[in-house]
C-alpha atoms as a PDB file:
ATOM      1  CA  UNK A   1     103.663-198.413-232.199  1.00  0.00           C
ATOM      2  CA  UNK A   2     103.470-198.792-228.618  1.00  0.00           C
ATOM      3  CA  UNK A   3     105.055-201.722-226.352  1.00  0.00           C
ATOM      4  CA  UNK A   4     103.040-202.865-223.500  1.00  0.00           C
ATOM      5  CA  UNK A   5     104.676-203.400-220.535  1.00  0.00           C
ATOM      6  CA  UNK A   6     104.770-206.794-219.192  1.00  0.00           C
ATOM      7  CA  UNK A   7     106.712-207.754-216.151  1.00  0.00           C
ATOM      8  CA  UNK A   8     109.610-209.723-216.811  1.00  0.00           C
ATOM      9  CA  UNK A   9     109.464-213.636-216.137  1.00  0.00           C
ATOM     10  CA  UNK A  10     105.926-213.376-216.304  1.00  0.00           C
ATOM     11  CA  UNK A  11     105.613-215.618-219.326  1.00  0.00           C
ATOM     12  CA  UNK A  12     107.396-217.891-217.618  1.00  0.00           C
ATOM     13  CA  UNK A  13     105.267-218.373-214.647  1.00  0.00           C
ATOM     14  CA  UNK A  14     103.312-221.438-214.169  1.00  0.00           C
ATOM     15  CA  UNK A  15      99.284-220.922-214.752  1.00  0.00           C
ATOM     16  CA  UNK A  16      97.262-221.812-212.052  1.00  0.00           C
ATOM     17  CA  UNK A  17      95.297-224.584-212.392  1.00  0.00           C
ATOM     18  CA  UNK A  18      91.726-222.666-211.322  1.00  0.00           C
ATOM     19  CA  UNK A  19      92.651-220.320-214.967  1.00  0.00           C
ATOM     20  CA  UNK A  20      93.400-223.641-217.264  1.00  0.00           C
ATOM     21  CA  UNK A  21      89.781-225.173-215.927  1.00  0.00           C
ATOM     22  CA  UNK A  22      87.723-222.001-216.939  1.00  0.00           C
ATOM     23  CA  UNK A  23      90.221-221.967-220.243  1.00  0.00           C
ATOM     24  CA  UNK A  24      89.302-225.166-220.557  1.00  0.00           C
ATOM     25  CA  UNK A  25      85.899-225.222-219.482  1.00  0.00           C
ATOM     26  CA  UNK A  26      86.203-228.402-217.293  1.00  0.00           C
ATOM     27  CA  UNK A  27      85.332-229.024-213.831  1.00  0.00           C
ATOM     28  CA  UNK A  28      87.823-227.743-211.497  1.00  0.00           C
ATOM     29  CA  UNK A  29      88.401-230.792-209.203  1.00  0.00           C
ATOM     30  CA  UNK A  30      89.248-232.596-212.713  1.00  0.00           C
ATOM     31  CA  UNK A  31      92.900-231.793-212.628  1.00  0.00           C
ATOM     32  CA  UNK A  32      93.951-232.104-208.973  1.00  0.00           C
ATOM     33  CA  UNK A  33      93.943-235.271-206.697  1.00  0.00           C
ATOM     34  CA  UNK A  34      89.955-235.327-205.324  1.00  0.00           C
ATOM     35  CA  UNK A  35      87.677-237.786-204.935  1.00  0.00           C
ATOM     36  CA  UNK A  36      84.497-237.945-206.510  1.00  0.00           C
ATOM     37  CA  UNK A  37      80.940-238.952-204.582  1.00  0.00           C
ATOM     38  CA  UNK A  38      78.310-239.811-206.262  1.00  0.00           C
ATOM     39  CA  UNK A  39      75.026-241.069-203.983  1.00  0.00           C
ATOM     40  CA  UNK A  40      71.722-242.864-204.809  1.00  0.00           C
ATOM     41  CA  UNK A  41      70.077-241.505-202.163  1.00  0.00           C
ATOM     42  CA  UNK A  42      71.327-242.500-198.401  1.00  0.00           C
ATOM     43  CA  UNK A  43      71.375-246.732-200.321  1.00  0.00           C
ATOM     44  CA  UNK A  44      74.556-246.521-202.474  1.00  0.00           C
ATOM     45  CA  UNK A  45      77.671-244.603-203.002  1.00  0.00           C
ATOM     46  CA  UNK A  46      79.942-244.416-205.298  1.00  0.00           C
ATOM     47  CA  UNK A  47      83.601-243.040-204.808  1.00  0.00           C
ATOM     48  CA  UNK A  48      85.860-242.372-207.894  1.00  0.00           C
ATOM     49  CA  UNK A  49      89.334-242.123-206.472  1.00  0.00           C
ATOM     50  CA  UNK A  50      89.341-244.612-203.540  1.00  0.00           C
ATOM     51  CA  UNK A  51      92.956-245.857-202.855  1.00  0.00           C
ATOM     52  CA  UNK A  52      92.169-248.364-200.060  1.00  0.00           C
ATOM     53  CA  UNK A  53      89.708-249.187-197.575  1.00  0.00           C
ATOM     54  CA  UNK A  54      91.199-248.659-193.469  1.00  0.00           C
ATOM     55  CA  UNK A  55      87.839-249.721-191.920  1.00  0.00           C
ATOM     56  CA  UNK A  56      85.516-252.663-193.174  1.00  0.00           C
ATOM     57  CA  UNK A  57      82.418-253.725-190.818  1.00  0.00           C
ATOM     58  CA  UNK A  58      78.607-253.518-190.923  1.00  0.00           C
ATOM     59  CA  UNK A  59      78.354-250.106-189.254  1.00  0.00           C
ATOM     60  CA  UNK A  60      81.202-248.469-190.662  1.00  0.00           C
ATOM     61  CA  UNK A  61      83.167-248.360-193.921  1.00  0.00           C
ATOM     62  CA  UNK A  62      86.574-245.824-194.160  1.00  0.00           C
ATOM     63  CA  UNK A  63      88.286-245.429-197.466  1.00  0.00           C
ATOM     64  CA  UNK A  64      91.298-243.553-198.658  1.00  0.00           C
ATOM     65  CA  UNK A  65      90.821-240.974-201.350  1.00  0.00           C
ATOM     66  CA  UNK A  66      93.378-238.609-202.156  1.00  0.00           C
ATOM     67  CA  UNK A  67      94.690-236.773-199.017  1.00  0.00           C
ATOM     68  CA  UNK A  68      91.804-237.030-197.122  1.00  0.00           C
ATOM     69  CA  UNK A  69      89.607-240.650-195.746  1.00  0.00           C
ATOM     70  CA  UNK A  70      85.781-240.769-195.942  1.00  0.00           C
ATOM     71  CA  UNK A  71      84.006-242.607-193.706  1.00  0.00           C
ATOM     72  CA  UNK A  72      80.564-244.089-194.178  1.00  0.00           C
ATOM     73  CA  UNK A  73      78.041-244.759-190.746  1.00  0.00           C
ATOM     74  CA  UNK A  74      75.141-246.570-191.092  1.00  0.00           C
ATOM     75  CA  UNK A  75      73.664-249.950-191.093  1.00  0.00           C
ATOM     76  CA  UNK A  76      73.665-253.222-192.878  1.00  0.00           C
ATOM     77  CA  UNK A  77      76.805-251.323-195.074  1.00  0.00           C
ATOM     78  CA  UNK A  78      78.913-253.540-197.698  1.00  0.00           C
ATOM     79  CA  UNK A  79      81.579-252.779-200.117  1.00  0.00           C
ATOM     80  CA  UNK A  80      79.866-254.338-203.724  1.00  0.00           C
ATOM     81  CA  UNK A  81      82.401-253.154-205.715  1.00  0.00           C
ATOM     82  CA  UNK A  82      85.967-252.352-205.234  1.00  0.00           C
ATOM     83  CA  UNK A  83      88.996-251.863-208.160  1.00  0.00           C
ATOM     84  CA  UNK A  84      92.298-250.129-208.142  1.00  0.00           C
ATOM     85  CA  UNK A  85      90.290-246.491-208.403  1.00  0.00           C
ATOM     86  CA  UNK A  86      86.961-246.974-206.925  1.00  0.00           C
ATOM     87  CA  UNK A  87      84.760-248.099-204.893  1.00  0.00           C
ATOM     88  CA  UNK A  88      80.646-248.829-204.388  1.00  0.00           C
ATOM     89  CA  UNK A  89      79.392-248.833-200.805  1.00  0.00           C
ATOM     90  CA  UNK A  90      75.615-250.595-200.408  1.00  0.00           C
ATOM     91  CA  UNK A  91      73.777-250.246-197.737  1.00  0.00           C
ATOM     92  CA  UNK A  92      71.395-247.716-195.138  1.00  0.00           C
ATOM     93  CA  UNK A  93      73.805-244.990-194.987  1.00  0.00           C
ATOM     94  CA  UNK A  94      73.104-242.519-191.944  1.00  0.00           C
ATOM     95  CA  UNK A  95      76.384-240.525-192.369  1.00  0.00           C
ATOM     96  CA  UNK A  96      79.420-239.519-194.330  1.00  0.00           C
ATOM     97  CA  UNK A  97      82.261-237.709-192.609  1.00  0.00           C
ATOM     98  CA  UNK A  98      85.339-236.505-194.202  1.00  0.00           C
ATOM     99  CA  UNK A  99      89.379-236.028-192.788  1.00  0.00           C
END
């Protein structure tokens, strides 16, 4: 029989997390640190992985979510529902701008 050469160390190497998703066959974003947007429309969103919210007012609504902040322009905007993960923003949302 014939050995295949493998390079040494190479079973040792950490898989990247893009080849345990397909494995897997889960979404990619799944396993690292980003939040998820869901929107009704331009009346409601909802952000899975919300950390904190910097900026609260009518017009505008910015929220922490993993390394980045999203921020929400529009009018008549509220915050219905906020836990330690997520949060719901209501409202006629014109906008949404992420950094």
């Amino acid at each position: 029989m014939r050995k295949s050469k493998r390079n040494r160390g190479a079973e040792d190497a950490p898989i990247p997390k893009s080849r345990i998703t397909d494995l897997l066959d889960i979404p990619a974003n799944a396993m690292v640190n980003v939040p998820q947007i869901e929107m009704a429309g331009n009346r409601e969103a909802l952000v899975d992985g919300c950390q904190g919210v910097l900026e609260y007012d009518e017009n505008i609504i910015r929220l922490i979510a993993g390394s980045m902040t999203i921020k929400f322009v529009g009018r008549g905007l509220q915050i219905k529902v906020l836990t330690h993960s997520s949060a719901v923003v209501a409202g006629f949302i014109t906008s949404v701008e992420f950094t």
